[in-house]
Each structure stands twice: as structure tokens, then as C-alpha cells.
Protein backbone atom coordinates (compact mmCIF):
# COMPACT_ATOMS: atom_id res chain seq x y z
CA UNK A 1 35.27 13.00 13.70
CA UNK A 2 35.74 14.00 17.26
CA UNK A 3 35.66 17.82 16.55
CA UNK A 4 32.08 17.21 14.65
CA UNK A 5 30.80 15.39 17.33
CA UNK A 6 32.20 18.31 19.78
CA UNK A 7 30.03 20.71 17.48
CA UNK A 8 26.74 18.23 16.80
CA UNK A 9 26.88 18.16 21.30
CA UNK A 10 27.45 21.91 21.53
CA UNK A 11 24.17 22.50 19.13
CA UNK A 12 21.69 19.97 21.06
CA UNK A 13 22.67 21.43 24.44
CA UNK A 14 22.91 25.32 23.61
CA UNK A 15 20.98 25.56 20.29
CA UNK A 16 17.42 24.35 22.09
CA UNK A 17 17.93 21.23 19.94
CA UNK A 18 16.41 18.07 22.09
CA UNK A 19 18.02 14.72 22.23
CA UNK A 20 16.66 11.31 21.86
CA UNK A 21 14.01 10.89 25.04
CA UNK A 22 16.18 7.69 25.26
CA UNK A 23 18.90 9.72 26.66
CA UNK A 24 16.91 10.60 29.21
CA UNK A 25 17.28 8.29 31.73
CA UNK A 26 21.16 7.80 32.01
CA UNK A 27 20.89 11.94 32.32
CA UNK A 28 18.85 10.93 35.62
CA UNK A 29 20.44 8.18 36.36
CA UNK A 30 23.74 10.72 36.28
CA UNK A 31 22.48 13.07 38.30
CA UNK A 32 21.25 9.90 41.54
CA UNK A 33 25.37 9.00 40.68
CA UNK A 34 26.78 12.42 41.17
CA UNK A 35 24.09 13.28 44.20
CA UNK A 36 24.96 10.02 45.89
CA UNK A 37 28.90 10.54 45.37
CA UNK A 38 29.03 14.06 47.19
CA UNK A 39 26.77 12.37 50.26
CA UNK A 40 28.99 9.65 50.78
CA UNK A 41 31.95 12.27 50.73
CA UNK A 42 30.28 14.43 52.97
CA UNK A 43 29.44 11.20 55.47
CA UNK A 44 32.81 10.23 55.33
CA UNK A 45 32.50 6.85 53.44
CA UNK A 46 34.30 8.06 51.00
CA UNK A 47 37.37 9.53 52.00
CA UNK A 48 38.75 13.03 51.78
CA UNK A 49 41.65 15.22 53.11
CA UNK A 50 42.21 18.48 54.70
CA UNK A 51 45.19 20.58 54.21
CA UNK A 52 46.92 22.50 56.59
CA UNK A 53 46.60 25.89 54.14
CA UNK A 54 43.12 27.10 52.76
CA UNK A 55 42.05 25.59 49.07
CA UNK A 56 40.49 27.68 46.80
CA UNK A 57 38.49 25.79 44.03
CA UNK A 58 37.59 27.10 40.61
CA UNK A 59 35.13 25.62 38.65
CA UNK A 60 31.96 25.09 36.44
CA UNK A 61 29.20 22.98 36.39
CA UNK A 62 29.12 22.53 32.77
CA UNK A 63 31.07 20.99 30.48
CA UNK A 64 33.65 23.52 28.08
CA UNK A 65 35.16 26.59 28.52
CA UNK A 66 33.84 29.11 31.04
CA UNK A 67 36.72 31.72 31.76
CA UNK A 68 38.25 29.56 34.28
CA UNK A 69 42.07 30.13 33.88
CA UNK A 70 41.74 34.08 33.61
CA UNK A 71 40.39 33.86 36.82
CA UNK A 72 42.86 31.61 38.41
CA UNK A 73 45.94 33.77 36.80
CA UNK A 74 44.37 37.13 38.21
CA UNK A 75 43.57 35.29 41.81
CA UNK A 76 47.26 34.59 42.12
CA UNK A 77 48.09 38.37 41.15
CA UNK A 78 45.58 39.19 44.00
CA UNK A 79 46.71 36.94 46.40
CA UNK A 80 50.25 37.71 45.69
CA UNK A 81 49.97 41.73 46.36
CA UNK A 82 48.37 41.04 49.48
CA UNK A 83 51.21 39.08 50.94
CA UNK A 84 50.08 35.75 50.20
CA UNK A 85 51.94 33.11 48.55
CA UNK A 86 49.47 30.89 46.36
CA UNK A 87 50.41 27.72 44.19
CA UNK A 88 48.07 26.44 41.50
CA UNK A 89 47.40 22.79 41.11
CA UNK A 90 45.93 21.38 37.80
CA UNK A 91 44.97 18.01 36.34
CA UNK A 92 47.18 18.58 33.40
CA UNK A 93 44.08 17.70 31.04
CA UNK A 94 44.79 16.27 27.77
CA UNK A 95 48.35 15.68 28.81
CA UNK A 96 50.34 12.22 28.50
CA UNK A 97 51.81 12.85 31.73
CA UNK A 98 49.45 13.93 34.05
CA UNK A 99 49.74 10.52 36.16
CA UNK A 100 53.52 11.75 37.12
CA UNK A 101 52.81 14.50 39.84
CA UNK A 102 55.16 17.45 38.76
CA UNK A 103 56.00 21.34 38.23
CA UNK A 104 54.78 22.35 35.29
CA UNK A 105 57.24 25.70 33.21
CA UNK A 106 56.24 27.56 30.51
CA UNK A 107 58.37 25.58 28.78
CA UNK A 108 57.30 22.43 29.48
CA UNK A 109 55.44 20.30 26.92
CA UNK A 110 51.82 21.24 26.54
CA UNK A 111 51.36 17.07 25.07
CA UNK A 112 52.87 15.80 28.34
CA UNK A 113 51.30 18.57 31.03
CA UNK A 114 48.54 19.65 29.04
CA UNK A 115 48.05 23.13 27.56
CA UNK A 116 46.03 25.12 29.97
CA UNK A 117 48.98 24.44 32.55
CA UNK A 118 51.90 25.40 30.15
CA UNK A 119 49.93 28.85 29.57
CA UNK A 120 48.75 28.65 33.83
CA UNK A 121 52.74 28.31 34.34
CA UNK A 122 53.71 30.98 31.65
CA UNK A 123 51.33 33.66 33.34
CA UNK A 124 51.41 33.00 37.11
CA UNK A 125 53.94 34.33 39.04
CA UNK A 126 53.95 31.24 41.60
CA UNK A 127 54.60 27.42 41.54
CA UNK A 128 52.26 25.44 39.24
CA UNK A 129 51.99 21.52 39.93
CA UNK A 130 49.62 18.92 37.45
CA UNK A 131 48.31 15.67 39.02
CA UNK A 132 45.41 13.65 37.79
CA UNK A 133 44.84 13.85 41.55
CA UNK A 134 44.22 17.00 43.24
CA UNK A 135 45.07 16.12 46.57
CA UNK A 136 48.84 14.14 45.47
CA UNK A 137 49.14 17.33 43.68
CA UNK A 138 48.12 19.36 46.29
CA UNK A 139 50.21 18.12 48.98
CA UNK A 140 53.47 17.64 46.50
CA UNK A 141 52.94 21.93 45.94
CA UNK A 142 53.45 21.81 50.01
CA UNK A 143 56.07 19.53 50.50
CA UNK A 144 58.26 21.35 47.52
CA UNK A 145 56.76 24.94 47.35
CA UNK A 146 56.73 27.99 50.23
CA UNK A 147 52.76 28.35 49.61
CA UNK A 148 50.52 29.27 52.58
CA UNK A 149 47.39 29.49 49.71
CA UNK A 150 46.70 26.64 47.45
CA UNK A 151 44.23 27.58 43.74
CA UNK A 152 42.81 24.13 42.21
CA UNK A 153 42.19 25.32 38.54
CA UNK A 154 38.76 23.09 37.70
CA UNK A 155 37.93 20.39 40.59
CA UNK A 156 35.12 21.30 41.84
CA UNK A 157 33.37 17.89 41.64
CA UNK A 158 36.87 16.34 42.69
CA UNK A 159 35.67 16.01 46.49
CA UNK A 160 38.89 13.82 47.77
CA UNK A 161 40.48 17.72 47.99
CA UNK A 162 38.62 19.32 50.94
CA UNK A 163 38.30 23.16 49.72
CA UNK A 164 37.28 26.31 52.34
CA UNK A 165 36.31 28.28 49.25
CA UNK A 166 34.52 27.70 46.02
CA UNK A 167 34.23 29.92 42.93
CA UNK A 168 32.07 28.67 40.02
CA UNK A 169 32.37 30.78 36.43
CA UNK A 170 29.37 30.71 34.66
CA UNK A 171 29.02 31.49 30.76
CA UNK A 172 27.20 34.70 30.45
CA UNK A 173 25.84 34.22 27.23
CA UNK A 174 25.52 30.13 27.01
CA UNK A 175 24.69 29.68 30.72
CA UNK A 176 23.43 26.50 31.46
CA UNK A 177 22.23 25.52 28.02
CA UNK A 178 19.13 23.53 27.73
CA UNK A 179 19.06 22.98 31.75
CA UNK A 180 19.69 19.01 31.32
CA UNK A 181 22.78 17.38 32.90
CA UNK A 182 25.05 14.97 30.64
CA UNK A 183 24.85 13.27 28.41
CA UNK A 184 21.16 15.05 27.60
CA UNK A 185 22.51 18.64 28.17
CA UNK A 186 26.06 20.34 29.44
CA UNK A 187 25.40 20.53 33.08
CA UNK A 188 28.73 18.38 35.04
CA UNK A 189 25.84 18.97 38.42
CA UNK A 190 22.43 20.54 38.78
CA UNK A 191 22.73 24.16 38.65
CA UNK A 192 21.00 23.68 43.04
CA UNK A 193 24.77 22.93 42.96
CA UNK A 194 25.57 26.80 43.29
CA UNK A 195 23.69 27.26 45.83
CA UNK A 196 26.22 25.34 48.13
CA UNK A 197 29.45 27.36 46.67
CA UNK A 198 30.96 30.59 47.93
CA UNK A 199 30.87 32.90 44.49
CA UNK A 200 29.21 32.56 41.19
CA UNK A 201 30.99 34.64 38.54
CA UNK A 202 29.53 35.26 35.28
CA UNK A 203 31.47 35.61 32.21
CA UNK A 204 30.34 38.65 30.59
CA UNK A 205 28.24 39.88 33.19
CA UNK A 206 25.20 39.78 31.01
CA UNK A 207 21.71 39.30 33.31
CA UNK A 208 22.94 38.98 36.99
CA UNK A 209 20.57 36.86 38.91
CA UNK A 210 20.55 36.82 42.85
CA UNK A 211 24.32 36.31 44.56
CA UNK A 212 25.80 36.36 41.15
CA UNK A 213 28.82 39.06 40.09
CA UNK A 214 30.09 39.81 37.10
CA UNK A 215 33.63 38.75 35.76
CA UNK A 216 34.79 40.47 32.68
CA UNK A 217 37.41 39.13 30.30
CA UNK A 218 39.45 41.51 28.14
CA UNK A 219 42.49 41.32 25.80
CA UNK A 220 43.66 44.43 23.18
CA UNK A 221 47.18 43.78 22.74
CA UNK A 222 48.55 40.56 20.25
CA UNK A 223 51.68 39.11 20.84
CA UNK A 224 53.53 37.91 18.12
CA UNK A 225 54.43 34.01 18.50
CA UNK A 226 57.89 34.27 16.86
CA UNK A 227 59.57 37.92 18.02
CA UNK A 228 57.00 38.53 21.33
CA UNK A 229 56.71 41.80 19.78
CA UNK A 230 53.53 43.78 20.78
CA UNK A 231 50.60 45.25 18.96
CA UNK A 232 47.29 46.80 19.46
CA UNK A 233 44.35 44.78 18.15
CA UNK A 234 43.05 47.47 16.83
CA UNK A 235 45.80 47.90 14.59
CA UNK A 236 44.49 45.06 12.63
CA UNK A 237 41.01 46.50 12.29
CA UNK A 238 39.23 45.56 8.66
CA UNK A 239 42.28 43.36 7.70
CA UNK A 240 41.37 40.32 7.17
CA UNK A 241 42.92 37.54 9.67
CA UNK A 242 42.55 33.27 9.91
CA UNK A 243 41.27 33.29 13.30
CA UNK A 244 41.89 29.50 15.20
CA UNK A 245 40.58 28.37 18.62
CA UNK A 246 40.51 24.95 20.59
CA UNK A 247 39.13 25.91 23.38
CA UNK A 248 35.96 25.11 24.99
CA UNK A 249 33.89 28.17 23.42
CA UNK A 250 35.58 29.11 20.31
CA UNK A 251 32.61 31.24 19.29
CA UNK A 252 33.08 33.72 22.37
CA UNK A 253 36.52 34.07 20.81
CA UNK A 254 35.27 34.73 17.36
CA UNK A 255 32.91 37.67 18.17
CA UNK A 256 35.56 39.14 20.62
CA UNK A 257 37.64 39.73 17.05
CA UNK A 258 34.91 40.92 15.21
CA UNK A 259 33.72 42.96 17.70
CA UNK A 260 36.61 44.92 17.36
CA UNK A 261 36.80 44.89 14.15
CA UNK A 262 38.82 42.46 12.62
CA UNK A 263 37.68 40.63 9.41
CA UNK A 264 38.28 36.94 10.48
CA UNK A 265 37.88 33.70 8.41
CA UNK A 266 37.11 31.11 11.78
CA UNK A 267 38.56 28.39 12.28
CA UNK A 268 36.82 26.05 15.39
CA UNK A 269 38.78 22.71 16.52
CA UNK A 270 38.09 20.35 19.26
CA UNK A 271 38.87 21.78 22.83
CA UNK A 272 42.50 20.66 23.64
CA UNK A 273 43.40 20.25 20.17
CA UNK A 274 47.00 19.15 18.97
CA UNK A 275 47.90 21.32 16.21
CA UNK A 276 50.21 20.44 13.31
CA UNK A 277 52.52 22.30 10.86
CA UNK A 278 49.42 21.94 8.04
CA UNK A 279 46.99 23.39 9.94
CA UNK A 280 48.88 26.37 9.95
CA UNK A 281 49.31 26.64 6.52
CA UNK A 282 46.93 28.88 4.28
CA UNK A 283 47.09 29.68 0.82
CA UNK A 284 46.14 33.41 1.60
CA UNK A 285 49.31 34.82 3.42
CA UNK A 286 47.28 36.65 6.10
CA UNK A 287 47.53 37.09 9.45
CA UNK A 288 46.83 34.53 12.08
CA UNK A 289 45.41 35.25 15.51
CA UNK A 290 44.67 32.40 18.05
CA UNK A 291 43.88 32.32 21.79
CA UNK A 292 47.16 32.04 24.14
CA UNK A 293 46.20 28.45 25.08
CA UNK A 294 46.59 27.54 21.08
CA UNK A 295 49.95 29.13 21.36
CA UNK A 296 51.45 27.54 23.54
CA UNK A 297 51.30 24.66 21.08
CA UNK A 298 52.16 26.62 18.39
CA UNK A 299 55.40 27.51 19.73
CA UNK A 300 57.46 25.12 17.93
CA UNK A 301 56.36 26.27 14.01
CA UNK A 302 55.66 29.79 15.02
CA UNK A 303 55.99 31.97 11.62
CA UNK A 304 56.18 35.64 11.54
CA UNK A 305 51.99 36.03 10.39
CA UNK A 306 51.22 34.33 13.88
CA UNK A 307 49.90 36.38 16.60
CA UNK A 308 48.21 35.33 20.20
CA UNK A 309 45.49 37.38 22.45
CA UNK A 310 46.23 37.46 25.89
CA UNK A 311 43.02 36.92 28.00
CA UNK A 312 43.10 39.52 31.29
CA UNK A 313 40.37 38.69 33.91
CA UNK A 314 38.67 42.17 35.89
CA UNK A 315 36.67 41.47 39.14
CA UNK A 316 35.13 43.62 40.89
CA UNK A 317 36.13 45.51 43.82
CA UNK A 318 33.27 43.83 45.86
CA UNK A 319 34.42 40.29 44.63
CA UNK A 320 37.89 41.41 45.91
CA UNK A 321 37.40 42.58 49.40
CA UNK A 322 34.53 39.52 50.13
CA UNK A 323 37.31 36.98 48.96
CA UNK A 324 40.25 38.57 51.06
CA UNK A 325 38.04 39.30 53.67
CA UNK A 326 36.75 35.59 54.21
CA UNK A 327 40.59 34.19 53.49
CA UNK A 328 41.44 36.48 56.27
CA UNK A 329 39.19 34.99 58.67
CA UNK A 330 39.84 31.41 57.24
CA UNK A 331 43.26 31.90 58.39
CA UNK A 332 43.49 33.85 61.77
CA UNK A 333 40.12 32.78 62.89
């Protein structure tokens, strides 16, 4: 029921479908909510705190899957081989223990920490901490980490968490949808939102508008779930696969197999899905490719026909030198 309604939401907001006109006013009455939260923030009514390291935010505006935790996995790669030490905080979403502030391994539970930070853990080479609050989580990474550069993967509307940078990842090919914030369309803010943050990457790179760059995500090697052997994608080209994906934009994931040729039978679930043993299970014994954040669930009934695709975020050279450049200055200016 839930993944239907995931699918019905996805079509009115990216398919130009419209929504009842009666939705309409709780989408405005959203936006006066969400306008009215950051002012009393930014007054100081609400309250926020500063840490004594600079925060880097990564975010959306919308609502599903952007390219987020490439990014977040190849900023901590950047950081790290310039001498930083960066830590990554998470909510943990989906995950039954998310109100427990704690480090999160790649072989944690995804169903207690949530599966983006299992796969977050498994691919950074730095300190990972989940809190349903950012700035609990934020300031347990300090207390029990050597970090001197903290990464909030999502949180950009979480405002208690003063940041010094923000980077927002923008769907190249969805964008903003139908323009409408929730519940009428996917926008989380107005997109006059990006005008107040540091970067704007887009996913795909297609049609750069003003202060936008372009943030490619690749991935031509599978890793098989039960042996971690290795294997070109291409290697699989015109054999026909199951394909599976719960993740925010299953489609993207889709066309990246076809695109390189792979003969795929889909198979879409709800973002943040809990797999099972049956769902698994085909009566054709082919091969079965899902995205590493579905593996990471998979894990425990891995079978020899189940492969993963890495995800490997590229920025540009530009991107890189603005963002160490301005970190630089954050910290000895």
C-alpha cells in the first residue's frame, strides 16, 4: 500500500499530473510554516548552536533521492587528502534506533541505524555517528572522534545545527517537479531557498542554470554480495538481470542499467524498504543487480546470482578548489 502510494505521489508531482485544488492551501499554508520557522531561527527565538569546527550540510529541497550520499562519501575522500579529518553525522532514517546517539559500522544493523548510514559507514574512511538530532550527534562525533571537519548527510532544513557551508543536489532530470511544495508537489522549501546556500549541484548535469555545477554519478564495476568478487558491468551486457531498487529514484537506476546495456526486468519498492528472503526469490534463475544501499540489507540472504553497483560521485575541479578554498578561509580567517 505504502509503495503505491510512493508511486501515485511520484506521478502527480513529476508526471505534470495536478492534485486536488483542495490541497492547495495546506501547500501554502506549508510554505508561511517553513518561512516562519527559519526567521525565528535566524532571530534567535528559536535556538541554535555553533560548533567549534566548520559544518558542512548536504541537502535537497525536495523530497526522494537526489545523489546525496555519493557526494558526502567523495567529500570525505576530498577532505581527507587534503589533511583534513571529517566525520559524517546522519539521522539514521528509517532506523529503530536513531533516538540512541551512536557510531554507526558497516556492520551495524541497517533496521536499527538505517541503511544509508550502514553503506555511509562501509564507504567513508572516517567516523560516522546517527542521531535523530543533528546537533547531539554532532557534538557526540567531537567529544569521541579526532574531527576538525564535521559533513551532515541531509539537514538542511534542520536549523538547530548552525552550518558555514551548504551544498544542495538537485535532480538533473526530475528537478523540481511540478514547482509546488508538499503535500501539492515535492519541494521540502521554495526553490528562492537556493539562493541562500553556498553550491547547487546537479545530478546529471543536464541544463545548468546560473551558479549551478554539474555532479556526475558513475558506477561500472558489480560486486558480488556473497564472495565481493568483482566484475565489469559490461560483462553482463544483453543478459537479462532482475534489477531491484528502494531508493528515492529507482527509475534513474533503471536507465543507468539499460543504458549500458543490460536487459533488466525492474523491480521499484518504497524508498528505505526492508527486504525479505521472498523478495529475492525468482522463478527465472538470473542475475540480480541492486543499488549498494539495497545491499546492505541484503547481506544476510546474499546468494551467489546477487550483485550490487557501487555509486562513485565526480565533481569538478572548479567545485573542488571553491570548496577548499572557502574551508580554508573558514578556518584560518
Amino acid at each position: 500500500m505504502k509503495a503505491k502510494l510512493v508511486r501515485w505521489l511520484t506521478d502527480a508531482w513529476y508526471k505534470e499530473m495536478y492534485l486536488s485544488s483542495a490541497f492547495m492551501p495546506l501547500s501554502m499554508l506549508y510554505v508561511d510554516v517553513i518561512r516562519l520557522r527559519r526567521f525565528l531561527y535566524r532571530t534567535g527565538v528559536l535556538k541554535s548552536w555553533r560548533l567549534p569546527v566548520p559544518v558542512i550540510i548536504v541537502g535537497n529541497i525536495t523530497v526522494g533521492g537526489t545523489g546525496k550520499t555519493p557526494l558526502v562519501i567523495k567529500l570525505v575522500e576530498l577532505l581527507s587528502q587534503h589533511g583534513y579529518k571529517p566525520g559524517v553525522i546522519s539521522r539514521g532514517y528509517a532506523g529503530a534506533a536513531n533516538q540512541v546517539v551512536q557510531k554507526v559500522t558497516a556492520h551495524s544493523d541497517p533496521a536499527l541505524v538505517g541503511d544509508e548510514a550502514v553503506l555511509l559507514a562501509g564507504r567513508c574512511v572516517c567516523p560516522v555517528v546517527i542521531g535523530a538530532k543533528r546537533v547531539e550527534a554532532a557534538q557526540y562525533l567531537l567529544a569521541e572522534f579526532d574531527c576538525n571537519v564535521i559533513i551532515s548527510d541531509d539537514g538542511l532544513q534542520h536549523y538547530a545545527l548552525q552550518r558555514d557551508f551548504e551544498i544542495v543536489v538537485i535532480d538533473g532530470e526530475r528537478r523540481f517537479g511540478n514547482g509546488y511544495c508538499l503535500p501539492v508537489g515535492p519541494l521540502r522549501e521554495p526553490t528562492e531557498r537556493l539562493k541562500k546556500v553556498d553550491w547547487v549541484l546537479v545530478n546529471g548535469g543536464q541544463d545548468l542554470q546560473d551558479n549551478e555545477t554539474a555532479l556526475y554519478c558513475r558506477g561500472d564495476v558489480l560486486v558480488n554480495l556473497l564472495s565481493g568478487e568483482h566484475k565489469a558491468l559490461a560483462d553482463f551486457k544483453n543478459s537479462p538481470c532482475h534489477a531491484l531498487a528502494a531508493i528515492g529514484n529507482p527509475g534513474r537506476f533503471f536507465k543507468q542499467l539499460s543504458a549500458a546495456g543490460l536487459t533488466i526486468t525492474p523491480h521499484a519498492f518504497a524508498d528505505h524498504y526492508a527486504y525479505t528472503v521472498s523478495d529475492l526469490n525468482f522463478k527465472q534463475p538470473l542475475p540480480v543487480i541492486m543499488t549498494e544501499k539495497d545491499a546492505v540489507k541484503c547481506r544476510p540472504f546474499a546468494q551467489a546470482q546477487h550483485w550490487y553497483l557501487p555509486i562513485t560521485a565526480e565533481v569538478s575541479a572548479l567545485f573542488t578548489e571553491s570548496l577548499l578554498s572557502s574551508l580554508k578561509d573558514k578556518i584560518h580567517g
